[in-house]
C-alpha atoms as a PDB file:
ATOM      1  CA  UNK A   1      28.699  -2.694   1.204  1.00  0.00           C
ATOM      2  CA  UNK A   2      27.968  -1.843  -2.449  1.00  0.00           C
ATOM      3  CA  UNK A   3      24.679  -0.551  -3.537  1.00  0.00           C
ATOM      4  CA  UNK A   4      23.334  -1.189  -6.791  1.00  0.00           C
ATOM      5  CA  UNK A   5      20.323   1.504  -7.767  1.00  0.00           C
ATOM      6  CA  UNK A   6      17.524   0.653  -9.739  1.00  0.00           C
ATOM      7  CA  UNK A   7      15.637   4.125 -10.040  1.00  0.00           C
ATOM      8  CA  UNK A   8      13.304   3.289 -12.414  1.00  0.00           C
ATOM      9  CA  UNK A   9      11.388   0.981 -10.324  1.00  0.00           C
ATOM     10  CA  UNK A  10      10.515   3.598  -8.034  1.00  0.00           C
ATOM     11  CA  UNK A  11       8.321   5.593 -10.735  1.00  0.00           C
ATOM     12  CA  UNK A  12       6.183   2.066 -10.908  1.00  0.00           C
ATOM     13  CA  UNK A  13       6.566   1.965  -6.905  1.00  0.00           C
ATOM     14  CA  UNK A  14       4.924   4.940  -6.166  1.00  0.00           C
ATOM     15  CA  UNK A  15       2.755   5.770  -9.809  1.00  0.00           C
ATOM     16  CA  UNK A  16      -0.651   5.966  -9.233  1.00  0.00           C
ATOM     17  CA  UNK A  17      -2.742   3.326 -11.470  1.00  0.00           C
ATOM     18  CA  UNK A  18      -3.714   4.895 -14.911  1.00  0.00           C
ATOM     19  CA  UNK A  19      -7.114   5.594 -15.461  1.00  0.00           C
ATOM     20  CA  UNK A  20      -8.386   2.937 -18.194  1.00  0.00           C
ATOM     21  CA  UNK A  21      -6.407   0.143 -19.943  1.00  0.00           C
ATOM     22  CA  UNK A  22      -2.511   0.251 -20.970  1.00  0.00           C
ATOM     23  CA  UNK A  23      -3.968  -2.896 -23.289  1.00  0.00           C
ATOM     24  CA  UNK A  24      -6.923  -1.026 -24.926  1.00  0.00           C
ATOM     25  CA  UNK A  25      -4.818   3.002 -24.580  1.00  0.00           C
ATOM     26  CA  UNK A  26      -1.651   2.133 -26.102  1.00  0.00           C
ATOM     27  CA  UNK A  27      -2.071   0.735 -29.623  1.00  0.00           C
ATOM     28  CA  UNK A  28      -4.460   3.154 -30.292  1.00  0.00           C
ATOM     29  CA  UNK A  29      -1.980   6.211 -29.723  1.00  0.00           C
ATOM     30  CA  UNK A  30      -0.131   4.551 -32.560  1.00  0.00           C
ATOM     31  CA  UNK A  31       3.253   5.393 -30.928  1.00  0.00           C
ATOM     32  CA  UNK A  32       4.424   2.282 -31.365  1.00  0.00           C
ATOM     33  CA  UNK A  33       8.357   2.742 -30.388  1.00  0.00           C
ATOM     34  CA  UNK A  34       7.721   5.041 -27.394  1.00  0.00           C
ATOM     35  CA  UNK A  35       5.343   2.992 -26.519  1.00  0.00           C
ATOM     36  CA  UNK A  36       7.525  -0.808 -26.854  1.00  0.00           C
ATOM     37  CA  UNK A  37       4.618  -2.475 -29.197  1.00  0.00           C
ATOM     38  CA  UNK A  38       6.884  -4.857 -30.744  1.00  0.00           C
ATOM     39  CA  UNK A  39       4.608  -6.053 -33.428  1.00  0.00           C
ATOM     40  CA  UNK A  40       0.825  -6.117 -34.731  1.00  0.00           C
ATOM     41  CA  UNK A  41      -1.065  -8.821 -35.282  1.00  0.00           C
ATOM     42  CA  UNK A  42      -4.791  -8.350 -36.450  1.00  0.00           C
ATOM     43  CA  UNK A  43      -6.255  -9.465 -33.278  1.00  0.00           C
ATOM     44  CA  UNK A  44      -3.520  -9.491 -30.740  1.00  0.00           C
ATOM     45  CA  UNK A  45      -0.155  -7.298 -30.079  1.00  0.00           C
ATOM     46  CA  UNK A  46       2.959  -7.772 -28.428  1.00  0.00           C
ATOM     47  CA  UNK A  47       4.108  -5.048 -26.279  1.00  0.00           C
ATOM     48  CA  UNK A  48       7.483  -4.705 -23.614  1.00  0.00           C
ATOM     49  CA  UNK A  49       6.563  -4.769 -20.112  1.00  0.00           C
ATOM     50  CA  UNK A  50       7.578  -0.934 -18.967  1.00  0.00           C
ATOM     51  CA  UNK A  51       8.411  -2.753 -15.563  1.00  0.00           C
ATOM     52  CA  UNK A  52       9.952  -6.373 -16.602  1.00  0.00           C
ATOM     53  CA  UNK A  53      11.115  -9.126 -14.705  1.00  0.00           C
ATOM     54  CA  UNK A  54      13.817  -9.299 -16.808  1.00  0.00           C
ATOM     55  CA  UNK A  55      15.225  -7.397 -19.933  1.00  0.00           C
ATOM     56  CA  UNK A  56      12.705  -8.664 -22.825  1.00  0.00           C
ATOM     57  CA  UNK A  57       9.810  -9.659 -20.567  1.00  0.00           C
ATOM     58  CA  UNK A  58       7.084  -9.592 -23.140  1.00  0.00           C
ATOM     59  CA  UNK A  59       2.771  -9.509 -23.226  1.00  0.00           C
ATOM     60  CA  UNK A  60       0.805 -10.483 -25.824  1.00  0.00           C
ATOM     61  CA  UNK A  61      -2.920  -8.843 -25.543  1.00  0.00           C
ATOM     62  CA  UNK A  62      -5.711  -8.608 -27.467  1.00  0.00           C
ATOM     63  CA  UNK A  63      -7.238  -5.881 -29.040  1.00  0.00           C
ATOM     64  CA  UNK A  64     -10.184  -6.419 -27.450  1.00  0.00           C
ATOM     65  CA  UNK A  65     -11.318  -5.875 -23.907  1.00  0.00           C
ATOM     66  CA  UNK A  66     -12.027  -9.111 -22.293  1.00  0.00           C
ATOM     67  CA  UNK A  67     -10.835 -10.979 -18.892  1.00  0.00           C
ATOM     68  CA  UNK A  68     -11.078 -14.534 -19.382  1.00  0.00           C
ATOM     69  CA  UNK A  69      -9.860 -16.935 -22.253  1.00  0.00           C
ATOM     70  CA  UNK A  70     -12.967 -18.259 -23.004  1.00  0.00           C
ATOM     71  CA  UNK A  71     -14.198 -14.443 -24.512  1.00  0.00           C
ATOM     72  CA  UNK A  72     -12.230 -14.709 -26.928  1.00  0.00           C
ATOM     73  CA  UNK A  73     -12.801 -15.673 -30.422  1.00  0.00           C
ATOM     74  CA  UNK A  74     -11.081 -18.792 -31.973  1.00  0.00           C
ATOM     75  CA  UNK A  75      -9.380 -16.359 -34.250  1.00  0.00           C
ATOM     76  CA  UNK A  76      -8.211 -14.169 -31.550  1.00  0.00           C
ATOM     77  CA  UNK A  77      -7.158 -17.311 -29.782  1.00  0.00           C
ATOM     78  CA  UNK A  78      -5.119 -18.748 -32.091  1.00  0.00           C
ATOM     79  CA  UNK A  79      -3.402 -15.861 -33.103  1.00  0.00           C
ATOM     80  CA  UNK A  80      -2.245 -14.809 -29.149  1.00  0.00           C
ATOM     81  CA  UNK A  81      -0.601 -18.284 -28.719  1.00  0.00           C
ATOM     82  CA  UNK A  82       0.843 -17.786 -32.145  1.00  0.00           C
ATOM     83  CA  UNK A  83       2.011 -14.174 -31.181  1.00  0.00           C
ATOM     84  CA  UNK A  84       3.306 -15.981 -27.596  1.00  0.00           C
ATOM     85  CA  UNK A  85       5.730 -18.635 -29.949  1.00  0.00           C
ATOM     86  CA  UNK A  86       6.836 -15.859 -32.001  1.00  0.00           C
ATOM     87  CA  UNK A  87       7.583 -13.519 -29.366  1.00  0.00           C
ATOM     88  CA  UNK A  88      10.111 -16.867 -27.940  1.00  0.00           C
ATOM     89  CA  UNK A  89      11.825 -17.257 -31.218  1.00  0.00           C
ATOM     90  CA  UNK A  90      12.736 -13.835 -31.376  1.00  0.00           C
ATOM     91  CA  UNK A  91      13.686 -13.569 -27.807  1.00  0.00           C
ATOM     92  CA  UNK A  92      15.845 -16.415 -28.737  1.00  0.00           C
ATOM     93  CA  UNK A  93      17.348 -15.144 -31.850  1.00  0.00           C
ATOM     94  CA  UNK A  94      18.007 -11.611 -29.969  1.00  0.00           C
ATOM     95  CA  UNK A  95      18.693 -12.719 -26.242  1.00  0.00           C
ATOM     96  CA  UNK A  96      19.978 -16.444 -26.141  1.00  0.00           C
ATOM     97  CA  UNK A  97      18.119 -17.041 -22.849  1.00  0.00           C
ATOM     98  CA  UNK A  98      18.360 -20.256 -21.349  1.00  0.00           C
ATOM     99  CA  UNK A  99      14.544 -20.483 -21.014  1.00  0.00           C
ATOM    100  CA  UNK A 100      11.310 -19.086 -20.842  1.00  0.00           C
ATOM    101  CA  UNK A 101       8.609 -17.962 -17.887  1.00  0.00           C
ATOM    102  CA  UNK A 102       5.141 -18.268 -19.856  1.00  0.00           C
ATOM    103  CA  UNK A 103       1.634 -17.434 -17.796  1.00  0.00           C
ATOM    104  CA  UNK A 104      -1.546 -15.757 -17.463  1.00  0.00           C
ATOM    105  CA  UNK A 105      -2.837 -14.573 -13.980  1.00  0.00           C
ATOM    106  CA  UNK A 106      -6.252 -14.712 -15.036  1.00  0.00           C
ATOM    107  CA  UNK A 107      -8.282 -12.188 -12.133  1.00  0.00           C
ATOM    108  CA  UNK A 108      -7.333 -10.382  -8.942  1.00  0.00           C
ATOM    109  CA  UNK A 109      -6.864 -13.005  -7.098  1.00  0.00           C
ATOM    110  CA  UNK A 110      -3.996 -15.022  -9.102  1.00  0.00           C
ATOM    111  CA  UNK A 111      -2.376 -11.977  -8.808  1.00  0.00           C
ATOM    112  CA  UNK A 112      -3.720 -10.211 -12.376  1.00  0.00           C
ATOM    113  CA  UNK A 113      -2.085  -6.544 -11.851  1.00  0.00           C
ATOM    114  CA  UNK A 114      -4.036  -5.709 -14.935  1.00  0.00           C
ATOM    115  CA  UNK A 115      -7.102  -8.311 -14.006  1.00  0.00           C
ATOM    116  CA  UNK A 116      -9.772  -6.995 -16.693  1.00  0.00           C
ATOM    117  CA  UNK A 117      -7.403  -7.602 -20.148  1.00  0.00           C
ATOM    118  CA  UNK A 118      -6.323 -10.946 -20.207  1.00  0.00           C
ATOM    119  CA  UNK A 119      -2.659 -11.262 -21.502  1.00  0.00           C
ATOM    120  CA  UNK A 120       0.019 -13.395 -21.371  1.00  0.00           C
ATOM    121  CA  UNK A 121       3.669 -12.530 -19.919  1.00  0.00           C
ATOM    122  CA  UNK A 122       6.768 -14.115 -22.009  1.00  0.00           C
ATOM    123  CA  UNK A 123       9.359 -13.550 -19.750  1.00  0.00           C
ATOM    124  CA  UNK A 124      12.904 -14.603 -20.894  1.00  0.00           C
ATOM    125  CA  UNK A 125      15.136 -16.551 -18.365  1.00  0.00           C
ATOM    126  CA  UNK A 126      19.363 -16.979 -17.986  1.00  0.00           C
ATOM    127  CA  UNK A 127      20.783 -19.810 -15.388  1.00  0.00           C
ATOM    128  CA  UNK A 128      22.377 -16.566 -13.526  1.00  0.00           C
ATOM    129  CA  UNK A 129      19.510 -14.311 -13.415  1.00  0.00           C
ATOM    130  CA  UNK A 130      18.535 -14.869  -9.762  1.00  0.00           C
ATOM    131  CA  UNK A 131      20.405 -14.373  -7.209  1.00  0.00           C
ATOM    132  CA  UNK A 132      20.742 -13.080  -3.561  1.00  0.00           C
ATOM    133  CA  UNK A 133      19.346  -9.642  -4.050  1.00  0.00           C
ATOM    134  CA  UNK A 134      15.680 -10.441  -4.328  1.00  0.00           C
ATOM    135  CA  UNK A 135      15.815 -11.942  -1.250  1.00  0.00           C
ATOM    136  CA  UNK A 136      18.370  -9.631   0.306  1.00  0.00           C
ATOM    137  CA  UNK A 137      17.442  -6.338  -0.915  1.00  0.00           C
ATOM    138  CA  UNK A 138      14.017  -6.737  -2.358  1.00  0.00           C
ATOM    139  CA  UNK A 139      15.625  -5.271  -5.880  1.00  0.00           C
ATOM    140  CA  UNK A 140      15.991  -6.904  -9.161  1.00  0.00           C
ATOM    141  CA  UNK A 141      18.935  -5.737 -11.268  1.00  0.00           C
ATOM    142  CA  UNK A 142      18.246  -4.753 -14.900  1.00  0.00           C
ATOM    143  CA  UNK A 143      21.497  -4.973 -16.788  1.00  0.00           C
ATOM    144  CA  UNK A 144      19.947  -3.195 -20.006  1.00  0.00           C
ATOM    145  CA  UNK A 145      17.609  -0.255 -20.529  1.00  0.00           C
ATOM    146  CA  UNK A 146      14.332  -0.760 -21.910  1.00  0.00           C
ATOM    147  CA  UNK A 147      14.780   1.231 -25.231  1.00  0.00           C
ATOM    148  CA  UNK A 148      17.680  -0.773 -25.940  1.00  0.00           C
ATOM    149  CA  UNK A 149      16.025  -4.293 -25.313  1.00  0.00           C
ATOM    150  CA  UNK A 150      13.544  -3.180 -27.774  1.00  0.00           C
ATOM    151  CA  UNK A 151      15.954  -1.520 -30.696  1.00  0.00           C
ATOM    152  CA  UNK A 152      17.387  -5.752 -29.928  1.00  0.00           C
ATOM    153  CA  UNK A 153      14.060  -7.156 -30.614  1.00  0.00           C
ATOM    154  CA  UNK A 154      12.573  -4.811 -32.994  1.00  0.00           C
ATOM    155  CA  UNK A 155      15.807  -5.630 -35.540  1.00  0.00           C
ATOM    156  CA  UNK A 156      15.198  -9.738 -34.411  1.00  0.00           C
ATOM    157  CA  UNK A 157      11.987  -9.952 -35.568  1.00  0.00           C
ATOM    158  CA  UNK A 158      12.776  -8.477 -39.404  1.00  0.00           C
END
């Protein structure tokens, strides 16, 4: 049997849930490249997912700290679902996916991991990108590093 190893999962496996918001915390630190914030909008960003679904798995959050849709401003609105169609065409210019996983778990109990920011996940999708070891081993396979998917991205969206 071959074994394929995943090891960064683990650290999101086992981490123990930051204190305070990754959505509200992050741009703020203005690290913007250790931190994968793709691009800055004036009410929204678009940050990697440190723990994707698959390579280029995108969120587009607010600024602000709210949970539902209907907190936010029309401005604010407009510009997330702007940010969500830009963050496609680069994905499409830099990863030639053959489609697209778009959605919002709006509170706890659709599934929200962060349930008090509201966000939306872009998550790029290839024909091949499921297979048998989800089911078999409970492990998704990664075939590029994180840092790399964003140098990809980063250079698409110029």
């Amino acid at each position: 049997m071959k074994e394929i190893f995943a090891p960064w999962r683990i650290e999101y496996v086992k981490m123990e849930k930051p204190e305070g918001c990754i959505f509200c915390d992050k741009p703020k630190e203005n690290k913007d490249e250790e931190n994968y914030i793709l691009y800055r909008g004036k009410h929204n960003f678009i940050i990697l997912n440190n723990y994707p679904y698959n390579p280029g798995h995108l969120m587009v959050a607010p600024y602000r700290h709210v949970e539902s849709l209907e907190e936010l401003s029309k401005e604010e609105r407009y510009e997330h679902f702007d940010m969500v169609t830009k963050g496609v065409e680069v994905l499409k210019k830099a990863l030639s996916p053959d489609g697209f996983n778009l959605g919002m778990n709006l509170g706890e109990g659709a599934g929200a991991g962060i349930k008090d920011h509201v966000h939306t996940h872009v998550v790029p999708r290839w024909k091949e990108d499921t297979n048998y070891m989800p089911v078999i081993a409970d492990t998704k396979v990664l075939p590029e590093a994180l840092a790399s998917t964003y140098k990809k991205l980063k250079e698409a969206w110029r």
